[in-house]
Protein backbone atom coordinates (compact mmCIF):
# COMPACT_ATOMS: atom_id res chain seq x y z
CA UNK A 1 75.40 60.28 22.99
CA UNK A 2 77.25 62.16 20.52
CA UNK A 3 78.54 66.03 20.06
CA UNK A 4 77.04 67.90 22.43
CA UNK A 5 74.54 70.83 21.33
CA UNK A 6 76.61 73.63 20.63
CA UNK A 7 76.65 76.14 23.45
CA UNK A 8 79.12 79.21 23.15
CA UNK A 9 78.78 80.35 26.73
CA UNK A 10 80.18 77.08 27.74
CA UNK A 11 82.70 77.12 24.96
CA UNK A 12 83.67 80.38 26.50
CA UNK A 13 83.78 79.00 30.12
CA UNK A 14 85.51 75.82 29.17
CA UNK A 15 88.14 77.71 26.77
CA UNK A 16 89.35 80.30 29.59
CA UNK A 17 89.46 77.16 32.19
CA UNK A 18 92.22 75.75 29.53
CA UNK A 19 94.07 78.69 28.97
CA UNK A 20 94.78 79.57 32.65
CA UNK A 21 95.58 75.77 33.43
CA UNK A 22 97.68 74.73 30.55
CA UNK A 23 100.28 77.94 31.24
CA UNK A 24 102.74 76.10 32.92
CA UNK A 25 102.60 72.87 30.79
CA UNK A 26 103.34 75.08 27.47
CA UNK A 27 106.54 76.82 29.61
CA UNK A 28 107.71 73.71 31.04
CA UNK A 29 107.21 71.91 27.78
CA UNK A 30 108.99 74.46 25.82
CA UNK A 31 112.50 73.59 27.84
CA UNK A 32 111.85 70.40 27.19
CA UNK A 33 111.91 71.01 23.54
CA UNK A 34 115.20 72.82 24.50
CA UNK A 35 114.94 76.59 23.89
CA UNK A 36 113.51 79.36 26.20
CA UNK A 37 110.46 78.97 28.38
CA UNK A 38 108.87 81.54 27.60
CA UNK A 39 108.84 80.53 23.80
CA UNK A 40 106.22 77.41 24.64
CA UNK A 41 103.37 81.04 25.26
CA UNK A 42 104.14 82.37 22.70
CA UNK A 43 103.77 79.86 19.99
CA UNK A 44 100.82 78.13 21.63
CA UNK A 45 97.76 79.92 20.34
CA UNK A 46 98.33 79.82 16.70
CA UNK A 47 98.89 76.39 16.18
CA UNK A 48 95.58 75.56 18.89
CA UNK A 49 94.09 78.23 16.56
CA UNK A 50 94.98 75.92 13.62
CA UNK A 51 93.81 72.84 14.81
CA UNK A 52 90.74 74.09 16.27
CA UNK A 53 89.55 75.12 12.59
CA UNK A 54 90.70 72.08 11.19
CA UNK A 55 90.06 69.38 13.84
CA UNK A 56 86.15 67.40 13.86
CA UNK A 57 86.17 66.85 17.75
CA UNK A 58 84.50 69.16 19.82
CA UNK A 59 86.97 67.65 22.43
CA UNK A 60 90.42 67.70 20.40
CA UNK A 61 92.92 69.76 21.45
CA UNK A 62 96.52 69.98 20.76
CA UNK A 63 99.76 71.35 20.82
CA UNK A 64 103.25 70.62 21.88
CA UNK A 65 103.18 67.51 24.19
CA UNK A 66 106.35 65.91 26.39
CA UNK A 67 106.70 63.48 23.72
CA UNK A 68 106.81 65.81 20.72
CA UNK A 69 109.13 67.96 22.70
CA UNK A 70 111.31 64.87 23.17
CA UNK A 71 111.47 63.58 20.01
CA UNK A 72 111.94 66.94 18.36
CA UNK A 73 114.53 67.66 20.85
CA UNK A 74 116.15 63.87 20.13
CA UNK A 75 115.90 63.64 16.40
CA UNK A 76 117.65 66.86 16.17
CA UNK A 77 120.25 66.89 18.83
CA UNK A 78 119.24 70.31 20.20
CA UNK A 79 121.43 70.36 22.92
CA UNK A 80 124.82 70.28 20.70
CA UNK A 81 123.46 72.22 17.99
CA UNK A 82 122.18 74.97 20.14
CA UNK A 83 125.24 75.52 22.02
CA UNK A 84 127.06 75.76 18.52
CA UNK A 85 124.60 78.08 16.79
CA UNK A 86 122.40 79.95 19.30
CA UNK A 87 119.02 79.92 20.34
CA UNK A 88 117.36 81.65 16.88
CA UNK A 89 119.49 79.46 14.59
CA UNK A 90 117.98 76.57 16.50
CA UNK A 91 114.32 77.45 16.50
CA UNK A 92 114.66 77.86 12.58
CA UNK A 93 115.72 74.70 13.28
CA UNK A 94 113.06 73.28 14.76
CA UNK A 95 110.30 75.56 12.64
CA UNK A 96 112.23 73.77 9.69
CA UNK A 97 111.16 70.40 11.25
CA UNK A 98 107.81 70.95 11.78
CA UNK A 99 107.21 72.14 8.46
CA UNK A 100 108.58 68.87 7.39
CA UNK A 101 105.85 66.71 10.13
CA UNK A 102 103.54 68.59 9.10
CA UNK A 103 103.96 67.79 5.02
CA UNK A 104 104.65 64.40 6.00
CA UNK A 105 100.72 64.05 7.66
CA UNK A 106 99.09 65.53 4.88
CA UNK A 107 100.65 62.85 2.81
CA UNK A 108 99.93 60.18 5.33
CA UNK A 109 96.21 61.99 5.44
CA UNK A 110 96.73 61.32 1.30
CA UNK A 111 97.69 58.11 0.84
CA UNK A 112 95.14 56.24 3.48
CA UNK A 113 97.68 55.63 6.83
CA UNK A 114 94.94 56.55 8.96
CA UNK A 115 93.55 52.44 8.60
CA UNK A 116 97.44 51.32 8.76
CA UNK A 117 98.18 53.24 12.15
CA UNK A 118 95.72 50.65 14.00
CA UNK A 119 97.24 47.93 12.77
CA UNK A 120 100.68 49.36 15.00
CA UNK A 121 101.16 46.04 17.52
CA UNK A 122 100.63 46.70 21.40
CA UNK A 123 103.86 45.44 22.09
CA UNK A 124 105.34 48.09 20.58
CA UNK A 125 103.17 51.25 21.15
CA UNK A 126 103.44 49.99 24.91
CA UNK A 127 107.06 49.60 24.76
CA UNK A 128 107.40 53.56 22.85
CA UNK A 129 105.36 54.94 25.27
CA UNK A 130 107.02 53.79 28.35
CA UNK A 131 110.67 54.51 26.46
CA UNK A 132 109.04 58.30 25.97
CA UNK A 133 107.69 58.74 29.72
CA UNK A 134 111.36 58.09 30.57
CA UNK A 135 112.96 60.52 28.27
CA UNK A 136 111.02 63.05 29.58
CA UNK A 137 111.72 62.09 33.40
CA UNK A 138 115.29 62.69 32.04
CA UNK A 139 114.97 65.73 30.93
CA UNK A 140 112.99 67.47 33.71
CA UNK A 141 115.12 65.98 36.57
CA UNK A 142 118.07 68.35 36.06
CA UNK A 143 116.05 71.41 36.56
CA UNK A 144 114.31 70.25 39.82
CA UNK A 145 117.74 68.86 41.34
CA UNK A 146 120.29 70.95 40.57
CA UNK A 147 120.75 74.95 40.20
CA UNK A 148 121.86 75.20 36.68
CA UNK A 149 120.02 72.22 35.35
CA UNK A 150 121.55 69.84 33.09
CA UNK A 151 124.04 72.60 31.74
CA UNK A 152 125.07 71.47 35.93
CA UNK A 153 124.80 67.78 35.92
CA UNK A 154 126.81 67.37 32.10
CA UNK A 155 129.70 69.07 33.90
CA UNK A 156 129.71 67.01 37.17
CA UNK A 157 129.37 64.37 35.05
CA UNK A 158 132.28 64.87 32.83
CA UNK A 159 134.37 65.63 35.66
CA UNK A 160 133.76 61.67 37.38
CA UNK A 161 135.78 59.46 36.01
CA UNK A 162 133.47 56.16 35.74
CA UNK A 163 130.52 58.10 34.51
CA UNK A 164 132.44 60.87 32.42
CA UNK A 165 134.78 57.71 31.13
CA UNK A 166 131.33 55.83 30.04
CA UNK A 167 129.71 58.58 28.34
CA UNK A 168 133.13 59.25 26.05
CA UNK A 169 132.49 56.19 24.93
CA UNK A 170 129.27 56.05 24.25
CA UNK A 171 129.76 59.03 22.22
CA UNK A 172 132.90 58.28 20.27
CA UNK A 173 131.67 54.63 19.45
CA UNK A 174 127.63 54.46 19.76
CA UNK A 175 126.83 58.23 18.43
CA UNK A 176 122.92 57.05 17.85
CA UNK A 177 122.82 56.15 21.47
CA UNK A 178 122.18 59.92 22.87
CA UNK A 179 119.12 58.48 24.82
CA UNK A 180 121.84 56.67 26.73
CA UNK A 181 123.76 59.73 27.55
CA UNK A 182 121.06 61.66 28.88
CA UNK A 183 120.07 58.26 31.13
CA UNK A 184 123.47 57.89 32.67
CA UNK A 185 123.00 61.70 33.72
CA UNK A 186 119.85 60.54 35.39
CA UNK A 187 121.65 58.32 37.26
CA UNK A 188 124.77 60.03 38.08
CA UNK A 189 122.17 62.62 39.70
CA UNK A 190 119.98 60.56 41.46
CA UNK A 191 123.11 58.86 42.92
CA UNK A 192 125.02 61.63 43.92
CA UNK A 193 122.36 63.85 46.09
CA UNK A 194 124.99 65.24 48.25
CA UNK A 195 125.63 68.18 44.99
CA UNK A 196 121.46 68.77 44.91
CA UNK A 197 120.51 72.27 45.83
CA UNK A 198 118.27 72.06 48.74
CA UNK A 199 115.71 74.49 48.08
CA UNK A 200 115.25 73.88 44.43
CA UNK A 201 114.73 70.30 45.52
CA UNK A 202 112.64 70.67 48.34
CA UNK A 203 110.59 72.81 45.51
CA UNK A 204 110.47 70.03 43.38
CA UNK A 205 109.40 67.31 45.46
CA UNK A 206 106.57 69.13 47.16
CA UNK A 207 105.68 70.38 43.87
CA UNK A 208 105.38 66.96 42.29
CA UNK A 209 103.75 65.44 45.39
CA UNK A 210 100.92 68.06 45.47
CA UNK A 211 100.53 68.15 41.76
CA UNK A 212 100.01 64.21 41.92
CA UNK A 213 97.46 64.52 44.44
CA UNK A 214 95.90 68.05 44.50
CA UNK A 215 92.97 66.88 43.05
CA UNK A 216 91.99 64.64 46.59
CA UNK A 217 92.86 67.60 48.58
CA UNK A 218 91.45 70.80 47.06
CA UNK A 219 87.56 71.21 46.66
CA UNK A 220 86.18 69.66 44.39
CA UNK A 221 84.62 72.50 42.52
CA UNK A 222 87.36 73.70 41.46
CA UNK A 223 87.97 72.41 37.88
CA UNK A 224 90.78 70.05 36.72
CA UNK A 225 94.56 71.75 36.63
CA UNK A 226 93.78 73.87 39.53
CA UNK A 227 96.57 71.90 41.41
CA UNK A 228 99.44 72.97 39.01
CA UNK A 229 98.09 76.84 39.06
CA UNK A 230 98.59 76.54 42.73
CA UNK A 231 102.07 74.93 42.79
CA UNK A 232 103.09 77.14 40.07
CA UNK A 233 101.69 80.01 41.94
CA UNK A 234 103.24 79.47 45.25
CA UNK A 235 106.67 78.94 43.55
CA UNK A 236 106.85 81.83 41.52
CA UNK A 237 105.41 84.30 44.96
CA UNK A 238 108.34 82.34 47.03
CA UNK A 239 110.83 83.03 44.07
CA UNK A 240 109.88 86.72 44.13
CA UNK A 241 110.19 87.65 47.54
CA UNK A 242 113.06 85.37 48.85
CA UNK A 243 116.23 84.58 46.95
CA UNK A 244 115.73 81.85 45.11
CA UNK A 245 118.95 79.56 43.81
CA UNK A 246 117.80 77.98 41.16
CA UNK A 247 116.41 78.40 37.39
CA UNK A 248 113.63 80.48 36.64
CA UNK A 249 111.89 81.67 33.28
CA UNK A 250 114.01 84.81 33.04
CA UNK A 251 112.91 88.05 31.23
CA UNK A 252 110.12 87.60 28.89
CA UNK A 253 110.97 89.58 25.89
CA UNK A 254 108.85 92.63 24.80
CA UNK A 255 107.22 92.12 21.58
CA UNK A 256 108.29 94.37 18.72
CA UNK A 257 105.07 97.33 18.53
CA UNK A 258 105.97 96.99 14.68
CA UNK A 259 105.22 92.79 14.90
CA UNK A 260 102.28 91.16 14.50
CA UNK A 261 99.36 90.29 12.16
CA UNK A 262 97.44 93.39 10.95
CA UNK A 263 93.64 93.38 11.17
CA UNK A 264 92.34 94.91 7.97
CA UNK A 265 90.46 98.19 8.50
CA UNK A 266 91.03 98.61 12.28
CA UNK A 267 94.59 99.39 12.87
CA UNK A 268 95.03 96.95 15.36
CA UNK A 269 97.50 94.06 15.14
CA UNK A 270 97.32 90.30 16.61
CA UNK A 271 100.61 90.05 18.64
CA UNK A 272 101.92 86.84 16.69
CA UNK A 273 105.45 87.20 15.68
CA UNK A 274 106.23 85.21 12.15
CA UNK A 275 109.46 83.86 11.32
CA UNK A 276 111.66 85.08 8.36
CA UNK A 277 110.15 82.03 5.81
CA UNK A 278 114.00 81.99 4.35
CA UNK A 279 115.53 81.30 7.13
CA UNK A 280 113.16 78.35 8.01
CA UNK A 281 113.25 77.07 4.56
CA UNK A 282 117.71 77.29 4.78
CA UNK A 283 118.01 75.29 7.69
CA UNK A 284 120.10 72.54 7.56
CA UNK A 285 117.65 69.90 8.75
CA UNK A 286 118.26 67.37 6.22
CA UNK A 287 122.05 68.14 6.80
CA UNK A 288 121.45 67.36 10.50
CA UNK A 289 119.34 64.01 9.88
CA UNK A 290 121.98 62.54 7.80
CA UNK A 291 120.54 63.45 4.16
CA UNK A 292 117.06 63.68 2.55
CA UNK A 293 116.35 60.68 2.66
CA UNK A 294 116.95 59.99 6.33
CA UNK A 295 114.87 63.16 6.66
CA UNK A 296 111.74 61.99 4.68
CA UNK A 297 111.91 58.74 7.07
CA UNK A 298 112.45 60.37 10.19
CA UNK A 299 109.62 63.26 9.39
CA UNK A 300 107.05 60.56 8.61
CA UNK A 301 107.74 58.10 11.31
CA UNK A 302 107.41 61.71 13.73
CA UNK A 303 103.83 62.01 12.13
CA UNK A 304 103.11 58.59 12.55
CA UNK A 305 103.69 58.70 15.88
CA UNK A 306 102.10 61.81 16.44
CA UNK A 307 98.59 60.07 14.98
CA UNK A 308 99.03 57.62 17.27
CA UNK A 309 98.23 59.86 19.90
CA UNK A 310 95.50 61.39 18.20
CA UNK A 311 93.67 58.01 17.34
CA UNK A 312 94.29 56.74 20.53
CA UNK A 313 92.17 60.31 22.00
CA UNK A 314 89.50 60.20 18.82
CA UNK A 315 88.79 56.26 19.65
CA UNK A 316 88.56 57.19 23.47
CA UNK A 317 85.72 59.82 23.14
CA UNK A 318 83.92 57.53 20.27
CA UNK A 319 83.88 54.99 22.52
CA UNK A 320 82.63 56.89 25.74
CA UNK A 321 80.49 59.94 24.24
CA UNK A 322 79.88 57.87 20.70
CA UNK A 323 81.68 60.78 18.34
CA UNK A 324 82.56 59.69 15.28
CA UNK A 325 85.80 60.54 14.17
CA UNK A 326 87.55 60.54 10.82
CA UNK A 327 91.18 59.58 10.63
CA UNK A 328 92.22 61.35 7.06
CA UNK A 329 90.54 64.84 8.73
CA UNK A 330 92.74 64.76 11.94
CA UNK A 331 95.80 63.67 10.13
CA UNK A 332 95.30 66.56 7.67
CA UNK A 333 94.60 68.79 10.93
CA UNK A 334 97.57 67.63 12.49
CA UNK A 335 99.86 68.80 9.33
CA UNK A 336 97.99 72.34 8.84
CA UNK A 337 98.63 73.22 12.51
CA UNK A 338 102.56 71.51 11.90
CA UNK A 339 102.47 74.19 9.30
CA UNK A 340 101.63 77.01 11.60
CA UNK A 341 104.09 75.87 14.25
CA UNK A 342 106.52 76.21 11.28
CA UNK A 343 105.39 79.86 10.94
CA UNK A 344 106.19 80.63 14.50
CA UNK A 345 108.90 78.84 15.80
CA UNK A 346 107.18 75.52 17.28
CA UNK A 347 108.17 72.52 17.59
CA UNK A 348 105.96 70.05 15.97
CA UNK A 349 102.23 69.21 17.46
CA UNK A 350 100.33 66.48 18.19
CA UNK A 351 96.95 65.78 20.26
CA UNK A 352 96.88 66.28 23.92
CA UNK A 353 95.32 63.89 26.40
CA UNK A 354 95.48 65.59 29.15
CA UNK A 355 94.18 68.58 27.87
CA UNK A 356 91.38 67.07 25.68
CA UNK A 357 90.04 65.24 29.17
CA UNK A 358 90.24 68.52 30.59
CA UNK A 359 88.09 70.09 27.82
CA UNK A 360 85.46 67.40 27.98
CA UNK A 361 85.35 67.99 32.06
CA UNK A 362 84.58 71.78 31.72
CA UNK A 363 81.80 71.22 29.45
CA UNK A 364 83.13 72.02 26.06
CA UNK A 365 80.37 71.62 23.33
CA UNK A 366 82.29 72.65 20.15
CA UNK A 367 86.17 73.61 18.21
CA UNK A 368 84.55 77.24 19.50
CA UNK A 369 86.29 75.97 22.49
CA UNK A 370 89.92 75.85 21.55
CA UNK A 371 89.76 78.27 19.44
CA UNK A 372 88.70 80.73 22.27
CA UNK A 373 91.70 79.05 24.30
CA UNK A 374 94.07 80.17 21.50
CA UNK A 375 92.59 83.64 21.54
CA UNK A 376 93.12 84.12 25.04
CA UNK A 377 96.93 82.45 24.88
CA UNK A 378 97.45 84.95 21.92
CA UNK A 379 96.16 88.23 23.69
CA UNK A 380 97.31 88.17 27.08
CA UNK A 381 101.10 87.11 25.58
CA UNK A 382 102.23 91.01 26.53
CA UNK A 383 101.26 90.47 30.20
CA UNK A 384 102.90 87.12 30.85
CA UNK A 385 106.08 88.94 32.20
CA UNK A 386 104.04 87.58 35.73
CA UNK A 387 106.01 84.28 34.57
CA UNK A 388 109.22 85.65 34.66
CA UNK A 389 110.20 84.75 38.41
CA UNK A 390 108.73 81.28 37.92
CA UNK A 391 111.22 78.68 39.50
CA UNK A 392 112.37 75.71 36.78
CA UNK A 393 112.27 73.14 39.49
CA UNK A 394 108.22 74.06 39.93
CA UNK A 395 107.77 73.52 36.44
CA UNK A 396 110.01 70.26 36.26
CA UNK A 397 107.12 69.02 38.92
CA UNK A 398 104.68 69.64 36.84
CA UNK A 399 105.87 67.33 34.23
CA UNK A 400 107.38 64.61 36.28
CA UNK A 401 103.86 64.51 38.17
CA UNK A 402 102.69 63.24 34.87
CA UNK A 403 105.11 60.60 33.83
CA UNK A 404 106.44 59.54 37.30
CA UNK A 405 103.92 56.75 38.42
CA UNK A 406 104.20 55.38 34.81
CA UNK A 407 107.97 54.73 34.75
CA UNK A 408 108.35 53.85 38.24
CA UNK A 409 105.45 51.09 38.11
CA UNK A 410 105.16 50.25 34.13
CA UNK A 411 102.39 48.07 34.79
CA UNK A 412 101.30 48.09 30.92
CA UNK A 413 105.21 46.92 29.82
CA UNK A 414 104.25 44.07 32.51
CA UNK A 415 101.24 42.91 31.81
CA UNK A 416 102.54 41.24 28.15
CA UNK A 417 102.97 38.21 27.68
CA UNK A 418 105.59 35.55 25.83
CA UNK A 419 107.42 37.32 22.99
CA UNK A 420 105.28 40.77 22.75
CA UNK A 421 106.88 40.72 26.51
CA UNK A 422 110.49 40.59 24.89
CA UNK A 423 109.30 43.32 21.84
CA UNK A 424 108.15 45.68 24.38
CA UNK A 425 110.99 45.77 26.53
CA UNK A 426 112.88 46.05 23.43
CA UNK A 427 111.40 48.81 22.09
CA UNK A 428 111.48 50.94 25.70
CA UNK A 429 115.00 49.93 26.06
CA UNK A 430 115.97 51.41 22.29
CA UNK A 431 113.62 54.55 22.84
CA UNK A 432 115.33 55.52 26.07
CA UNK A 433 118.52 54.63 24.89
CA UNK A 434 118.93 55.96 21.58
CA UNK A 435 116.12 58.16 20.18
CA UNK A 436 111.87 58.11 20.04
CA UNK A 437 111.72 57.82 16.36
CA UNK A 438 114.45 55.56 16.17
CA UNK A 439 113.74 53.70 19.03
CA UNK A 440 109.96 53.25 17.60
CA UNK A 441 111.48 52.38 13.89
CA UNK A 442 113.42 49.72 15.19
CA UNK A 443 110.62 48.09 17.60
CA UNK A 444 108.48 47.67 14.54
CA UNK A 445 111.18 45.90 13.01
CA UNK A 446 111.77 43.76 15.95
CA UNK A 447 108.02 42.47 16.22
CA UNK A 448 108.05 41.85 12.43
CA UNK A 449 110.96 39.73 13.04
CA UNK A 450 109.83 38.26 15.75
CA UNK A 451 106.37 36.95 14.06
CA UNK A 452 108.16 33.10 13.35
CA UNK A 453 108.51 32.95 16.99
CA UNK A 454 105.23 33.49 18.36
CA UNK A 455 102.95 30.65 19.64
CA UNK A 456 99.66 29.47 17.85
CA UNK A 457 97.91 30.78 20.74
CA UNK A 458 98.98 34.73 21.03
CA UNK A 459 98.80 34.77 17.28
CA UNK A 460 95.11 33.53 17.78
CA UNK A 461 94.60 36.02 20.58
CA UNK A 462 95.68 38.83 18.50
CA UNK A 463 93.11 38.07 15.93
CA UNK A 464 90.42 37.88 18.00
């Protein structure tokens, strides 16, 4: 038990595995966060290369997750803001935002949150989780459904009179309640499969049946996130040779020869494109959250949230492979590799499950790992034109595989008992219908409120 002797020939191994199976997830997660697919490759190796200097797991790894897609996305109304600025104004934007996560977890780091963040109550981690998994679900769906995506379904929408009536007034009287928006366009779709395009669906569904149980039907030597390389694969071949309906990726821009980060003495440059510092540090984020103060809230709940993830990952592998794990280091790692998303246009980063799990699996033994992962993400960004013809709906499978089972059974949100019962609910219901950080605000508030009300016995349970 604990780190594994370091072994850079399985670093090597294990770091290539993760950078061919975590391709689509950085796409598909990138459209989550709102702008262009191909955006996600791009800005993925820096910030990995960030964390993996900064991070003590040999395990750890990071980057943009459905969640911190979703709540970037949700705290800063992308949608709207995007349509009235463009895409570059709004990944300023977002840089602009994770600058501000990332200050806000080296303060956290500062000022000791790392022992707060496990006193968070179960109710209402349970209830944010389950609030997230469907906020994501609502934001893939479009793009496996429907041709055009939820560009597609806001129009059908607007055009029916019940739900198009109902969504007016959710926006002229309950602004805050954007999470409910995006849920009645989840059900107007799902209701309404008569206006689904049929190939981009069939897609879809296979795609998110075989990504959910690939790993019972393909070999089992063949390591963890071979299942999404194949559904990703076959999409993107069918998409090439046949004419294919629906979203795809779309032209991968060519990088700029005079771009990049110069290697002293060699004349060689590392194709990483920085953003114009100005123009991060002009945009109007604190305009957008309401004021500075609203944004100093908002940017540390993100981070607290964020660490949730993180110490929920750390405690995992201390518990099973007995790895210590300090919470001011990974907080402080979490804000330096904010900071580099900053730099290149990302939206703000937090630890990966799936991908840690995925790094244990393949035999990681060190950071060397990640770091080789980010390498590999960074160099091969000039060939990933291969992505171009990739189908949206294939990708949408890939990250409604993960969340599906989760929403549709939320056997977690269940299992609670007498009042943490009613303060999970509550907090799902507010994150799904409103926004993540909000929606996880509020739920804290709700349990504190709640505390009067709770027998002698779950208040014994919970110290025990």
């Amino acid at each position: 038990m604990g780190k594994p002797q370091f072994n850079p020939v399985r670093d090597l191994v294990s770091g290539a595995i993760m950078a061919a199976t975590s391709v689509p997830q950085l796409i598909a997660y990138a459209e989550t966060v709102g702008y262009a697919g191909y955006r996600g490759l791009a800005t993925a190796g820096p910030t990995l290369m960030a964390w993996g200097f900064t991070t003590g797991g040999p395990f750890m790894n990071s980057g943009v997750t459905s969640i911190t897609a979703l709540m970037a996305k949700s705290d800063l109304n992308g949608e709207a803001y995007m349509a009235e600025h463009g895409e570059e104004a709004y990944v300023e934007l977002v840089a602009a935002y994770s600058m501000y996560v990332g200050i806000a977890s080296i303060f956290l780091a500062v000022v000791g949150f790392g022992k707060l963040a496990s006193y968070v109550p179960k109710s209402v981690r349970t209830g944010f989780k389950w609030g997230c998994a469907l906020g994501v679900l609502v934001s893939a769906l479009p793009n496996g459904l429907f041709n055009s995506g939820s560009k597609e379904v806001k129009a059908l929408v607007a055009e029916d009179n019940i739900f198009g009536g109902f969504v007016a007034f959710l926006k002229s009287n309950i602004p805050q309640a954007s999470g409910a928006v995006n849920v009645t366009g989840l059900i107007y779709g799902l209701t309404h499969p008569q206006e689904w395009a049929i190939v981009p669906t069939i897609m879809f569904v296979v795609g998110t049946w075989f990504v959910m149980n690939g790993k019972k039907l393909l070999p089992k030597f063949l390591p963890p996130g071979t299942e999404v390389i194949l559904a990703t694969a076959f999409a993107t071949l069918y998409s090439m040779n046949f004419e294919y309906s629906g979203g795809i990726v779309g032209d991968i821009p060519v990088m700029d020869p005079d771009a990049g980060i110069a290697i002293p003495g060699t004349g060689l440059k590392i194709p990483i494109e920085v953003l114009d510092y100005q123009k991060v540090l002009d945009a109007p984020v604190a305009e957008r959250m309401g004021g500075w103060p609203a944004l100093v809230i908002t940017s540390l709940l993100f981070a607290g949230v964020n660490f949730l993830s993180i110490m929920g990952i750390a405690s995992g592998f201390e518990a099973d492979n007995g790895i210590p794990w300090s919470a001011p280091r990974e907080l402080v790692a979490q804000g330096v590799s904010c900071g580099v998303a900053a730099m290149v246009g990302s939206a703000p980063v937090s630890g990966s499950m799936s991908r840690s799990l995925v790094s244990r699996m393949t035999g990681t033994t060190s950071q060397l790992a990640c770091i080789l992962t980010a390498m590999i993400w960074i160099l091969a960004m000039p060939y990933m034109s291969i992505m171009s013809p990739t189908p949206k709906s294939a990708l949408s499978a890939v990250i409604v595989s993960a969340v599906l089972k989760s929403v549709v059974i939320p056997k977690a949100l269940m299992d609670l008992k007498g009042i943490d019962f009613v303060v999970g609910w509550g907090t799902a219901i507010l994150t799904a219908s409103t926004s993540p950080t909000l929606g996880f605000g509020v739920g804290l508030v709700l349990y504190l409120v709640t505390i009067p009300l709770q027998s002698s016995g779950e208040k014994k349970a919970k110290k025990e």
